[in-house]
Every structure is written in structure tokens, then in C-alpha cells.
PDB file of N, CA and C in Angstrom:
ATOM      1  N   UNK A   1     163.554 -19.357 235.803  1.00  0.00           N
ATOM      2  CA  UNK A   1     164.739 -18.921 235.122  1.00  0.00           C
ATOM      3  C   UNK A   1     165.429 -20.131 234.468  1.00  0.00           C
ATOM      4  N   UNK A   2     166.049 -20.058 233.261  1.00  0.00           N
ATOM      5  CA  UNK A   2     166.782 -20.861 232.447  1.00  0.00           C
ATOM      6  C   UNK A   2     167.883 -21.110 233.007  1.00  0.00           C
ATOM      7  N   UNK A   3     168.864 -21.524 232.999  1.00  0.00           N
ATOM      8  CA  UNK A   3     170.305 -21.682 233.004  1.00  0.00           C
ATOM      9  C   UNK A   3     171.094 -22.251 231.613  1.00  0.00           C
ATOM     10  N   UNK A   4     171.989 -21.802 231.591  1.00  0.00           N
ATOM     11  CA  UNK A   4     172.402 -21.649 230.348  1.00  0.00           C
ATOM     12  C   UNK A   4     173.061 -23.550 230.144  1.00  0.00           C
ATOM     13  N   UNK A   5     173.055 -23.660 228.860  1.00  0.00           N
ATOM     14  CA  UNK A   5     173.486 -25.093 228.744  1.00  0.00           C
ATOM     15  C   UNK A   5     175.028 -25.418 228.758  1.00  0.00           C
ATOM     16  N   UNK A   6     175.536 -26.214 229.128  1.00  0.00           N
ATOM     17  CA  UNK A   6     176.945 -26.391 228.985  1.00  0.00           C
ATOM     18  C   UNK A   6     177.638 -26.610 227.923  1.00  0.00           C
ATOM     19  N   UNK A   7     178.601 -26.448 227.645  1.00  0.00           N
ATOM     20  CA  UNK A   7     179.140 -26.137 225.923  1.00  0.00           C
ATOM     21  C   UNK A   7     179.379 -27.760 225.758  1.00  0.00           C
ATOM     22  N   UNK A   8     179.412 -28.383 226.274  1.00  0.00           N
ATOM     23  CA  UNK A   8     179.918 -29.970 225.897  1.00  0.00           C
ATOM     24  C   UNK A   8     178.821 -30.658 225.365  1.00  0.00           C
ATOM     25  N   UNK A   9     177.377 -30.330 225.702  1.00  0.00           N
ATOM     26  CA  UNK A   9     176.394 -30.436 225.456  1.00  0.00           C
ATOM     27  C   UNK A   9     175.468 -29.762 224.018  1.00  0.00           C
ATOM     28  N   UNK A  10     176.291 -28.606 223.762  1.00  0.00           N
ATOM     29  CA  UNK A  10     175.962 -27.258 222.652  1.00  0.00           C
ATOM     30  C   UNK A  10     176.728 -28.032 221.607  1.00  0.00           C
ATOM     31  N   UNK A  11     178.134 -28.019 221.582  1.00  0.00           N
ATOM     32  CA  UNK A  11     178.993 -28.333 220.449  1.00  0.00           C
ATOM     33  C   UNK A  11     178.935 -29.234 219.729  1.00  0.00           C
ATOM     34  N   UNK A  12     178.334 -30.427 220.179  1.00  0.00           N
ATOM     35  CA  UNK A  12     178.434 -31.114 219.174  1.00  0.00           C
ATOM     36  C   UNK A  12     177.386 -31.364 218.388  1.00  0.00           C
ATOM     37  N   UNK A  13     175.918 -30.435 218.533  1.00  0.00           N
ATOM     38  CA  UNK A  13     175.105 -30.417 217.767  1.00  0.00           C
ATOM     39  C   UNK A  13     175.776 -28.915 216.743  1.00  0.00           C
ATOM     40  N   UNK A  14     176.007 -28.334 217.089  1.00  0.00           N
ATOM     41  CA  UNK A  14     176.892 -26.774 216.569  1.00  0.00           C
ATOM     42  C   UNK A  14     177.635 -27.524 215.396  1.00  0.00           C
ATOM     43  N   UNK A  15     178.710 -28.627 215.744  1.00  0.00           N
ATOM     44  CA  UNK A  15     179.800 -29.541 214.746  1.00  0.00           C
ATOM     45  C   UNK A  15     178.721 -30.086 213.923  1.00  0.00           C
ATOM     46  N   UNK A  16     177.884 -30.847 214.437  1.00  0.00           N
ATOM     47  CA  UNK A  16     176.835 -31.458 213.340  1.00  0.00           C
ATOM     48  C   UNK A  16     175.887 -30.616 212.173  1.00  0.00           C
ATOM     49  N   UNK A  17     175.536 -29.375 213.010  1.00  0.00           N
ATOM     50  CA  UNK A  17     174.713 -28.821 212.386  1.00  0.00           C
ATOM     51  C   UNK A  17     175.362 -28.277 210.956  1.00  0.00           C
ATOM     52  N   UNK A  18     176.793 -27.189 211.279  1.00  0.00           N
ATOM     53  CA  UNK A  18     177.292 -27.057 209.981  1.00  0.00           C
ATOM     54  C   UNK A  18     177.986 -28.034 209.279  1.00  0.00           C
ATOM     55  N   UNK A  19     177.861 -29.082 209.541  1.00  0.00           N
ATOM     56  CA  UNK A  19     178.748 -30.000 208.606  1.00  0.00           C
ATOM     57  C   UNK A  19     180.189 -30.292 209.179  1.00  0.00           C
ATOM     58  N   UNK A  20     180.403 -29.635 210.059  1.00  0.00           N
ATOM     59  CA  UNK A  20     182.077 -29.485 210.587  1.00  0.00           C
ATOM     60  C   UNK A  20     182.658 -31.343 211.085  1.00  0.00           C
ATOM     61  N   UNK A  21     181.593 -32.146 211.491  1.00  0.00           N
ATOM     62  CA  UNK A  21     182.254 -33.392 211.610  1.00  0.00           C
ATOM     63  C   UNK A  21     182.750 -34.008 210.395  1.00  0.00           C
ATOM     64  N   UNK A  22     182.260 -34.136 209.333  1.00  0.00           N
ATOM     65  CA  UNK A  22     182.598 -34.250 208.191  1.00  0.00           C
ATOM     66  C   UNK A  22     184.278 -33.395 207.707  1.00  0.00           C
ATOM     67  N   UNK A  23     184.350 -32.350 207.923  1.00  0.00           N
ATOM     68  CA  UNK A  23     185.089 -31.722 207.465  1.00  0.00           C
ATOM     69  C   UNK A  23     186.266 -31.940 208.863  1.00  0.00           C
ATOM     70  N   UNK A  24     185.992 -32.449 209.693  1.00  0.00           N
ATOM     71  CA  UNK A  24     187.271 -32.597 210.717  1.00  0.00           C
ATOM     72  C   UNK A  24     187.531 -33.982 210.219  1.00  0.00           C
ATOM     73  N   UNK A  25     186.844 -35.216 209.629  1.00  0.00           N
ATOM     74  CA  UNK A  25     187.469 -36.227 209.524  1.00  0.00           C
ATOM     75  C   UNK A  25     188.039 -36.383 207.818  1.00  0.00           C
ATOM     76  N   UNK A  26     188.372 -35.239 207.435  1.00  0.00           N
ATOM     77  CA  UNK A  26     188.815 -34.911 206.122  1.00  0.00           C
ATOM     78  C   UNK A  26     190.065 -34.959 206.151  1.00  0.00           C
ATOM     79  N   UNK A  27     189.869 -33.777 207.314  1.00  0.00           N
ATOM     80  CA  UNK A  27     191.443 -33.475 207.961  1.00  0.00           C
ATOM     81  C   UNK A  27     192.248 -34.399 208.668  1.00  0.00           C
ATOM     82  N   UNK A  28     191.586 -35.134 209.563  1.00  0.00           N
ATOM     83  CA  UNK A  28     192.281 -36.586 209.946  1.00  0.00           C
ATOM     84  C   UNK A  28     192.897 -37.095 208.733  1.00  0.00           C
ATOM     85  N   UNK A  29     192.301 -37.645 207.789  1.00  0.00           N
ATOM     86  CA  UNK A  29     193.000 -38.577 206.508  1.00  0.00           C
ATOM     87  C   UNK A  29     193.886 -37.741 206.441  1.00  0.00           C
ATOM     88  N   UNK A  30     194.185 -36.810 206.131  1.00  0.00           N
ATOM     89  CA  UNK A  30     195.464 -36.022 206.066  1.00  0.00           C
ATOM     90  C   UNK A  30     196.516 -36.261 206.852  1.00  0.00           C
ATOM     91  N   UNK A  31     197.080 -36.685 207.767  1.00  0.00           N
ATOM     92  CA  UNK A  31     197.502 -37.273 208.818  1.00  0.00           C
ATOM     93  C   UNK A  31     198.662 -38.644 208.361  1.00  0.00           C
ATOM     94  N   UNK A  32     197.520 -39.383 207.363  1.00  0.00           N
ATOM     95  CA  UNK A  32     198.116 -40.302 207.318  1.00  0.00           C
ATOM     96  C   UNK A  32     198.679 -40.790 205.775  1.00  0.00           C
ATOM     97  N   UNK A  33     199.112 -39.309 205.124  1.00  0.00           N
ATOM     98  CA  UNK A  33     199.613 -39.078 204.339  1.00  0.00           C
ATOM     99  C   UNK A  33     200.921 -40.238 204.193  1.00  0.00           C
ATOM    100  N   UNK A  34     202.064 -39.818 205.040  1.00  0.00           N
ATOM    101  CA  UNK A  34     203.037 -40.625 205.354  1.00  0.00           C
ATOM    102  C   UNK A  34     203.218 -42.162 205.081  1.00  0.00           C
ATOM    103  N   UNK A  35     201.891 -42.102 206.130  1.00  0.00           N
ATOM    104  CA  UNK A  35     201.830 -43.783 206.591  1.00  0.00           C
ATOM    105  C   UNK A  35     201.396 -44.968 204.680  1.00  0.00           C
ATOM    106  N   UNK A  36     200.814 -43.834 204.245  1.00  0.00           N
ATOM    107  CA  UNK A  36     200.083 -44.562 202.932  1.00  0.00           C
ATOM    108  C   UNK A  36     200.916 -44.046 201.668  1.00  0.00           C
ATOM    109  N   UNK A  37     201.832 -43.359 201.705  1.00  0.00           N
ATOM    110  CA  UNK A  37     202.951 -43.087 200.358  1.00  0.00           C
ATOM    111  C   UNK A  37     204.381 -43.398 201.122  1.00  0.00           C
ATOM    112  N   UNK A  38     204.377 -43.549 201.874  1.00  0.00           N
ATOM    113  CA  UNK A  38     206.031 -44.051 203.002  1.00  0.00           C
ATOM    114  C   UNK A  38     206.629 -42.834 203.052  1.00  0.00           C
ATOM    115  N   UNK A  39     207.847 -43.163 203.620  1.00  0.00           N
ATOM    116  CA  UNK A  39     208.841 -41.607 203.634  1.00  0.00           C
ATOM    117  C   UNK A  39     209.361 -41.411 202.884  1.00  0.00           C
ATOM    118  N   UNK A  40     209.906 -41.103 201.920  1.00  0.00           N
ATOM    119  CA  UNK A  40     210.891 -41.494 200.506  1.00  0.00           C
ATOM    120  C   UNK A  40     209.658 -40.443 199.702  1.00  0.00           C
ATOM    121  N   UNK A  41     208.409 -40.846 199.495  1.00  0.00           N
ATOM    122  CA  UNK A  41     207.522 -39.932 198.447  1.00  0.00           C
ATOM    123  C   UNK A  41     207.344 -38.619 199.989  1.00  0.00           C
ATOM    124  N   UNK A  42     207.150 -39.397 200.852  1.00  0.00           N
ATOM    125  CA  UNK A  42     206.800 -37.805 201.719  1.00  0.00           C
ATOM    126  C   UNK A  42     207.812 -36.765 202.164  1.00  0.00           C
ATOM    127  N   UNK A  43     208.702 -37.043 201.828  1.00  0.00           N
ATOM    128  CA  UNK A  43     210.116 -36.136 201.396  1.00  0.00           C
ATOM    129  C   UNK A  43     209.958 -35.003 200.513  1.00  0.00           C
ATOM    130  N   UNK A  44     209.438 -35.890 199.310  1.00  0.00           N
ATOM    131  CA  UNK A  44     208.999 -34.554 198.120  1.00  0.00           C
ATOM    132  C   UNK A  44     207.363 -34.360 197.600  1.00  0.00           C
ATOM    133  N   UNK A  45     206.648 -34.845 198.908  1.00  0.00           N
ATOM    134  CA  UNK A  45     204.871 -34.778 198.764  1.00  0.00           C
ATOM    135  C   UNK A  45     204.451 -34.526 199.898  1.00  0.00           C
ATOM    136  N   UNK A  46     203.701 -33.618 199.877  1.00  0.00           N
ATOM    137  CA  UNK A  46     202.738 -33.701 201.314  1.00  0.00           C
ATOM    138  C   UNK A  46     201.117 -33.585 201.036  1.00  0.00           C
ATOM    139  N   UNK A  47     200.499 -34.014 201.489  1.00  0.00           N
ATOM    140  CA  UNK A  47     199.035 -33.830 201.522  1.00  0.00           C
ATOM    141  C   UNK A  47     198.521 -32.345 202.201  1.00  0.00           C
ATOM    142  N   UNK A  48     197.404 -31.621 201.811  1.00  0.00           N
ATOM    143  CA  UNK A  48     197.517 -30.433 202.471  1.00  0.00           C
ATOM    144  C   UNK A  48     196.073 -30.182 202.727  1.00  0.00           C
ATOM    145  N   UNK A  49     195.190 -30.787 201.969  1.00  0.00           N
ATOM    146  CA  UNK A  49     193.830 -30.655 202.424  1.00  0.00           C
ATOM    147  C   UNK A  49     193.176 -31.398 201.629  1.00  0.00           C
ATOM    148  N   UNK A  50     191.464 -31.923 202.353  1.00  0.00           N
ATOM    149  CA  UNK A  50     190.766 -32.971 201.534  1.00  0.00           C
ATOM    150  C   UNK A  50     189.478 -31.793 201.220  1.00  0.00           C
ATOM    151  N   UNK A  51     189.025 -31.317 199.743  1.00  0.00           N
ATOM    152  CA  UNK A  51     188.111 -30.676 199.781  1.00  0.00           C
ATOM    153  C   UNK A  51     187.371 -31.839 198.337  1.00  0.00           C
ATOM    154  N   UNK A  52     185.891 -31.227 198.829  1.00  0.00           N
ATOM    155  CA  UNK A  52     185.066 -31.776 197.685  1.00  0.00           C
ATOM    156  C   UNK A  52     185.479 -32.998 197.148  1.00  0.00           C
ATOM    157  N   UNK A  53     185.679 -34.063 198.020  1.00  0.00           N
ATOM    158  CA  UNK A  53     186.364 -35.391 197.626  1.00  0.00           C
ATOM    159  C   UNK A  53     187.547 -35.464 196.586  1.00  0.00           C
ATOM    160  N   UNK A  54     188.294 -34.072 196.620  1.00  0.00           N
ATOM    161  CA  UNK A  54     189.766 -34.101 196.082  1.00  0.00           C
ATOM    162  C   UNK A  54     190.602 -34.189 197.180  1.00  0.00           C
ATOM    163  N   UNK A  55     191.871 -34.525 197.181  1.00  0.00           N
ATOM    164  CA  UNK A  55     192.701 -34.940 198.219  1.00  0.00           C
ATOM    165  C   UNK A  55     193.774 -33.686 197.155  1.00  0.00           C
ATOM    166  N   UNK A  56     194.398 -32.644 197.792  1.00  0.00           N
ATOM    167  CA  UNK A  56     195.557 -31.411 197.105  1.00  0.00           C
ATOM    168  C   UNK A  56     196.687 -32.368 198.304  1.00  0.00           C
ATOM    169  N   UNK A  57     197.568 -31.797 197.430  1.00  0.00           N
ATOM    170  CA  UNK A  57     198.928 -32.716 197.536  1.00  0.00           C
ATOM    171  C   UNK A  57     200.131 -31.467 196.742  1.00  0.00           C
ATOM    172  N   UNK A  58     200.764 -31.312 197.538  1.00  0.00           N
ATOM    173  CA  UNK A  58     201.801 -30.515 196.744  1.00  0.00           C
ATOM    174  C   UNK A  58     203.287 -31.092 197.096  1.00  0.00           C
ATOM    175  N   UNK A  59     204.185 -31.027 195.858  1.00  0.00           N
ATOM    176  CA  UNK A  59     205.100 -31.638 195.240  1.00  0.00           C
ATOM    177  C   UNK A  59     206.272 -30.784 195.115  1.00  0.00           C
ATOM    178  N   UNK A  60     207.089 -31.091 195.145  1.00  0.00           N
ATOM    179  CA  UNK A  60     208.588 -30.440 195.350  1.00  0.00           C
ATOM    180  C   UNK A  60     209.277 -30.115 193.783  1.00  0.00           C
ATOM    181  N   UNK A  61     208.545 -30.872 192.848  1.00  0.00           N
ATOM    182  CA  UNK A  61     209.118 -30.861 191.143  1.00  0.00           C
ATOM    183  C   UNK A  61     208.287 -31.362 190.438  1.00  0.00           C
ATOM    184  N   UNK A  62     208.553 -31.316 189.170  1.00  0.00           N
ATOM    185  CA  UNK A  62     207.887 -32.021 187.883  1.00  0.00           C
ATOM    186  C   UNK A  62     207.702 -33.484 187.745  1.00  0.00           C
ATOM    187  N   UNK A  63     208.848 -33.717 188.303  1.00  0.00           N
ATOM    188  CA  UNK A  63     209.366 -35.321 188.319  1.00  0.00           C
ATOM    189  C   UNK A  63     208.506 -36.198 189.415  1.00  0.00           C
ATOM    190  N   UNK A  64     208.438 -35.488 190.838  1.00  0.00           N
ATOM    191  CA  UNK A  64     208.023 -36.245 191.505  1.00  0.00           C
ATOM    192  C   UNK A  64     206.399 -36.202 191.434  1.00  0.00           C
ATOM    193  N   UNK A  65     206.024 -35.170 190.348  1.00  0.00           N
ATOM    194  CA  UNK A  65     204.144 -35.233 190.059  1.00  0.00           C
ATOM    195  C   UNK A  65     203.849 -35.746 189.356  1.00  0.00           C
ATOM    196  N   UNK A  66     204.482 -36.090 187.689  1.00  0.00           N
ATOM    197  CA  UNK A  66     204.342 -37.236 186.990  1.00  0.00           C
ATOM    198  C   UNK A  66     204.603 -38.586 188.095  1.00  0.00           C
ATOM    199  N   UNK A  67     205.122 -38.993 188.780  1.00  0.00           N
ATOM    200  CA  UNK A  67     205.745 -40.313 189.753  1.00  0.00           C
ATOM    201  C   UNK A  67     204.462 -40.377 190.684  1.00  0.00           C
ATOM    202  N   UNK A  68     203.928 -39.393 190.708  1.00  0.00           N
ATOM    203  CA  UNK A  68     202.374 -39.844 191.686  1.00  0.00           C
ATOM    204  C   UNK A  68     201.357 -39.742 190.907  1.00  0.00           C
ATOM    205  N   UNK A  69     201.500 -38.640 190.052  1.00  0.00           N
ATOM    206  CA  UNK A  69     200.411 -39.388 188.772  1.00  0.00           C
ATOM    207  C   UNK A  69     199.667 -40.727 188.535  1.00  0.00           C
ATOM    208  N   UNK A  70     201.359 -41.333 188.536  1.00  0.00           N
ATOM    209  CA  UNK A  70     201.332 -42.829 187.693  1.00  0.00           C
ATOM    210  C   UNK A  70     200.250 -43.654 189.062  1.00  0.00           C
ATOM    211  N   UNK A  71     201.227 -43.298 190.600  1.00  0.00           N
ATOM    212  CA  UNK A  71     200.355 -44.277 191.450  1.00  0.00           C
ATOM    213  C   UNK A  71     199.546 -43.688 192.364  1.00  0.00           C
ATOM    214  N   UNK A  72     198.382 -42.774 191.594  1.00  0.00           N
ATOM    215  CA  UNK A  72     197.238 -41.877 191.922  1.00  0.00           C
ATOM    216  C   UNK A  72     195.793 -42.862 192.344  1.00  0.00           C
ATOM    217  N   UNK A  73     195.680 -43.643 191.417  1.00  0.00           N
ATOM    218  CA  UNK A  73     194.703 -44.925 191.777  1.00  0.00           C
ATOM    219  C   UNK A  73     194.941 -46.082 193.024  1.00  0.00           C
ATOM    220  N   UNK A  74     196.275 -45.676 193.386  1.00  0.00           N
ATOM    221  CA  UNK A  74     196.726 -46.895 194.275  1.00  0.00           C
ATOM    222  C   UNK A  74     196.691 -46.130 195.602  1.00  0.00           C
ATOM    223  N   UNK A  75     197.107 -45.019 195.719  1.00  0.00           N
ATOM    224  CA  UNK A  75     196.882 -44.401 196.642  1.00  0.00           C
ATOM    225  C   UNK A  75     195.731 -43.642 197.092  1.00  0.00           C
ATOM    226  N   UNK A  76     194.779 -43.273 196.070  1.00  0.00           N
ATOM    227  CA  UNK A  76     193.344 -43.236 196.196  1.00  0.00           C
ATOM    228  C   UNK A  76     192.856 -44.442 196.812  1.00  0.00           C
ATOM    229  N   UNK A  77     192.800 -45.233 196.094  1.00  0.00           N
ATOM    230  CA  UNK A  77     192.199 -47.114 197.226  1.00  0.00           C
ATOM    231  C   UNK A  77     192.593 -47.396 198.449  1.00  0.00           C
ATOM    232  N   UNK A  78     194.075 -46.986 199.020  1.00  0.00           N
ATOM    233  CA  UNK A  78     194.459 -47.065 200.449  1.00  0.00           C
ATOM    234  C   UNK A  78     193.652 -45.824 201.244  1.00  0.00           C
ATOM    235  N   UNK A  79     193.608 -44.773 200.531  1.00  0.00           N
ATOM    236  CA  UNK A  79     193.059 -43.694 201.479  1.00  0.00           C
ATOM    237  C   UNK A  79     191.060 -43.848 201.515  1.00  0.00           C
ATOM    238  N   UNK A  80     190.826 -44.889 200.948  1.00  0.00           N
ATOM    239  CA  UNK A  80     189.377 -44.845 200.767  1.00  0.00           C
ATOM    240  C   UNK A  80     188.822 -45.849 201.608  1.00  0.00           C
ATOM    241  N   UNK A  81     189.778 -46.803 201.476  1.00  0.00           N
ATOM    242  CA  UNK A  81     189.965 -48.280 202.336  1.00  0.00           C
ATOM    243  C   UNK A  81     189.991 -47.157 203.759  1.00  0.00           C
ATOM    244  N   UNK A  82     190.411 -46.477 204.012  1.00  0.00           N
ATOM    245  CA  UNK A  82     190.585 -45.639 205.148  1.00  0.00           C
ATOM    246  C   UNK A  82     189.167 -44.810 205.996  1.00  0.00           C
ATOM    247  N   UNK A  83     188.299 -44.921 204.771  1.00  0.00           N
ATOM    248  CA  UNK A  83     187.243 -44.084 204.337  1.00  0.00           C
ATOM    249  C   UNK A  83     187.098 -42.891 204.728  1.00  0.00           C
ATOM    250  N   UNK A  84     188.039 -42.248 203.069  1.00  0.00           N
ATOM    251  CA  UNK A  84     188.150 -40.776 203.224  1.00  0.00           C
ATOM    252  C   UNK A  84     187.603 -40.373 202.143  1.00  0.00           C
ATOM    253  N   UNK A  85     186.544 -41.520 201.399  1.00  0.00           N
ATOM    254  CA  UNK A  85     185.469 -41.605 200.077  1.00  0.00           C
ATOM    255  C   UNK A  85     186.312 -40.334 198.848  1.00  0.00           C
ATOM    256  N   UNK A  86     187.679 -40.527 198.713  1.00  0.00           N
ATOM    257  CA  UNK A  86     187.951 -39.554 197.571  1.00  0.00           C
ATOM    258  C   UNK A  86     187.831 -39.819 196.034  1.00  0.00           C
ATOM    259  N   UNK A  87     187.461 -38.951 195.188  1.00  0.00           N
ATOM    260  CA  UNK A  87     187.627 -39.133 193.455  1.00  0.00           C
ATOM    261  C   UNK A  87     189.164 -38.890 193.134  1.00  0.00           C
ATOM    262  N   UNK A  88     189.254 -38.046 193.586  1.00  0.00           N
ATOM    263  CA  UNK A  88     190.999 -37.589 192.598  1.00  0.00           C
ATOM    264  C   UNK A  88     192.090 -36.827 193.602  1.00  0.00           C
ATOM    265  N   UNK A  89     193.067 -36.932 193.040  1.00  0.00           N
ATOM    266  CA  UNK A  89     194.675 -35.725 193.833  1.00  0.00           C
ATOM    267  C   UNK A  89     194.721 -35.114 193.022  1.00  0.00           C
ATOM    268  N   UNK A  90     194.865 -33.853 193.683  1.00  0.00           N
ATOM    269  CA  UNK A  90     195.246 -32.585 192.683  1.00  0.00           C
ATOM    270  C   UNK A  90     195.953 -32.221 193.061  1.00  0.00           C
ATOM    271  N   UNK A  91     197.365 -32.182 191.945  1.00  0.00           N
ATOM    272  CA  UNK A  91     199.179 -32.004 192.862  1.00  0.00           C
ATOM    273  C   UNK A  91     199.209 -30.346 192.140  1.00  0.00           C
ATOM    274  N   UNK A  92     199.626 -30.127 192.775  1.00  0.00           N
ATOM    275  CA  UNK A  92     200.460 -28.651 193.290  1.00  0.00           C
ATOM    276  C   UNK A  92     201.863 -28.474 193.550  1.00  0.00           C
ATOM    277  N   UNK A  93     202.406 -27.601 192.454  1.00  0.00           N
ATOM    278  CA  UNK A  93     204.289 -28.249 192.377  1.00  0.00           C
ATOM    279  C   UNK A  93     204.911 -26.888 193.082  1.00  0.00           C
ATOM    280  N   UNK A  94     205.175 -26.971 194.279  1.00  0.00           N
ATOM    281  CA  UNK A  94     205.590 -26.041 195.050  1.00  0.00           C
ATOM    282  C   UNK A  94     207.184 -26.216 195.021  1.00  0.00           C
ATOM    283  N   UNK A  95     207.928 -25.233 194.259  1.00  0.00           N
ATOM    284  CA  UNK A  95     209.317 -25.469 194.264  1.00  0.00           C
ATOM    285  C   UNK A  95     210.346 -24.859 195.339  1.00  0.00           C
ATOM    286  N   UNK A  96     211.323 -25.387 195.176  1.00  0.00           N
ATOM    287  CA  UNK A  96     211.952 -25.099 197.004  1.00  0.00           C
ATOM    288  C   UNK A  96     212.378 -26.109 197.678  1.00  0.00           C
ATOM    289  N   UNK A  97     213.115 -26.919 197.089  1.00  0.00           N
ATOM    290  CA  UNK A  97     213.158 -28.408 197.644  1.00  0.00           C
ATOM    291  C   UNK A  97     212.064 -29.499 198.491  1.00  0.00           C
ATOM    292  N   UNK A  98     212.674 -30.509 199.362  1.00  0.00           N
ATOM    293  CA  UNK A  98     211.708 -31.589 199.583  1.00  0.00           C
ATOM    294  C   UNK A  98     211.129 -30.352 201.175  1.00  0.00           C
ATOM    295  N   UNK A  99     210.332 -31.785 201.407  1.00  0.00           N
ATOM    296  CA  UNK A  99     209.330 -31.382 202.886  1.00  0.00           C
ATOM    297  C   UNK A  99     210.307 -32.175 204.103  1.00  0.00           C
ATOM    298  N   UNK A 100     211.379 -32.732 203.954  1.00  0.00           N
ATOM    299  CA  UNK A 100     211.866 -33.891 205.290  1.00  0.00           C
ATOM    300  C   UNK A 100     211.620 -32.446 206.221  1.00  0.00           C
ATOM    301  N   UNK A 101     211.297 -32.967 207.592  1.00  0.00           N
ATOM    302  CA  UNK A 101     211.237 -32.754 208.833  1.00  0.00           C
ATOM    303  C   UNK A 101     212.340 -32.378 209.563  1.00  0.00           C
TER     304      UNK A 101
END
């Protein structure tokens, strides 16, 4: 008779097999949204998901998406330096005031 395998043992070929480690350390970089635009942009920006080496980012106004526009390359290089291997931000202007906590 078999006995069944223990899940600690199952899962992390399960995480590997579909790709899911990859896609959990996507979500980590997300995290450190804050730490790499300061508090002041994360007031009226938040990061919201890393897909297909785009980093979505949604924005509180017009003003503050042209203002990350401009430092889109600078903050791409800190988050890569991070290695979260991204091409581009794609902002999303969600109106309704800022994100403070």
C-alpha cells in the first residue's frame, strides 16, 4: 500500500510546475512600491500588479501620471536592480483622491 505524500513535499513542485513561483515573486516587488517612489508619490500612486513584465500602477489624477511618466525609467532601474526584470508602468488614473493609509 502507498501512503499518501505530504503536502510540504507536493507543493512546491505544484508552485513550480504552473509557473506560480514566478508569479508570487511578482507580487513581492509590489510590496516595495513605497520604499522605491517614497511616501509623498505613494499618497497619490500605488502599484497593483506585475503582469507580463508591466508593472500597473494606478494614480489619483492627471497630474500625478504625467509626474511618473517623466520618472518611469528611474523607477523601472530601482525595481529591476530589485530583480523584478520589468519593460514598462502602465498608470491607471483612478479618481477619488490619494491612497494615504
Amino acid at each position: 500500500m502507498r501512503y499518501p505524500e505530504k503536502i510540504n513535499k507536493i507543493l512546491p513542485r505544484v508552485i513550480k510546475s504552473l509557473n506560480l513561483d514566478e508569479k508570487f515573486k511578482e507580487l513581492e516587488m509590489v510590496k516595495y512600491w513605497k520604499d522605491i517612489v517614497g511616501e509623498k508619490i505613494s499618497h497619490h500612486a500605488r502599484a497593483i500588479n506585475i503582469n507580463e513584465a508591466n508593472l500597473y500602477v494606478v494614480v489619483d489624477n492627471p497630474v500625478w501620471q504625467a509626474q511618473l511618466f517623466l520618472l518611469k525609467n528611474k523607477i523601472l532601474k530601482k525595481f529591476n536592480e530589485l530583480g523584478a526584470n520589468l519593460r514598462d508602468i502602465k498608470f491607471i488614473i483612478e479618481k477619488g483622491g490619494s491612497f494615504k493609509e
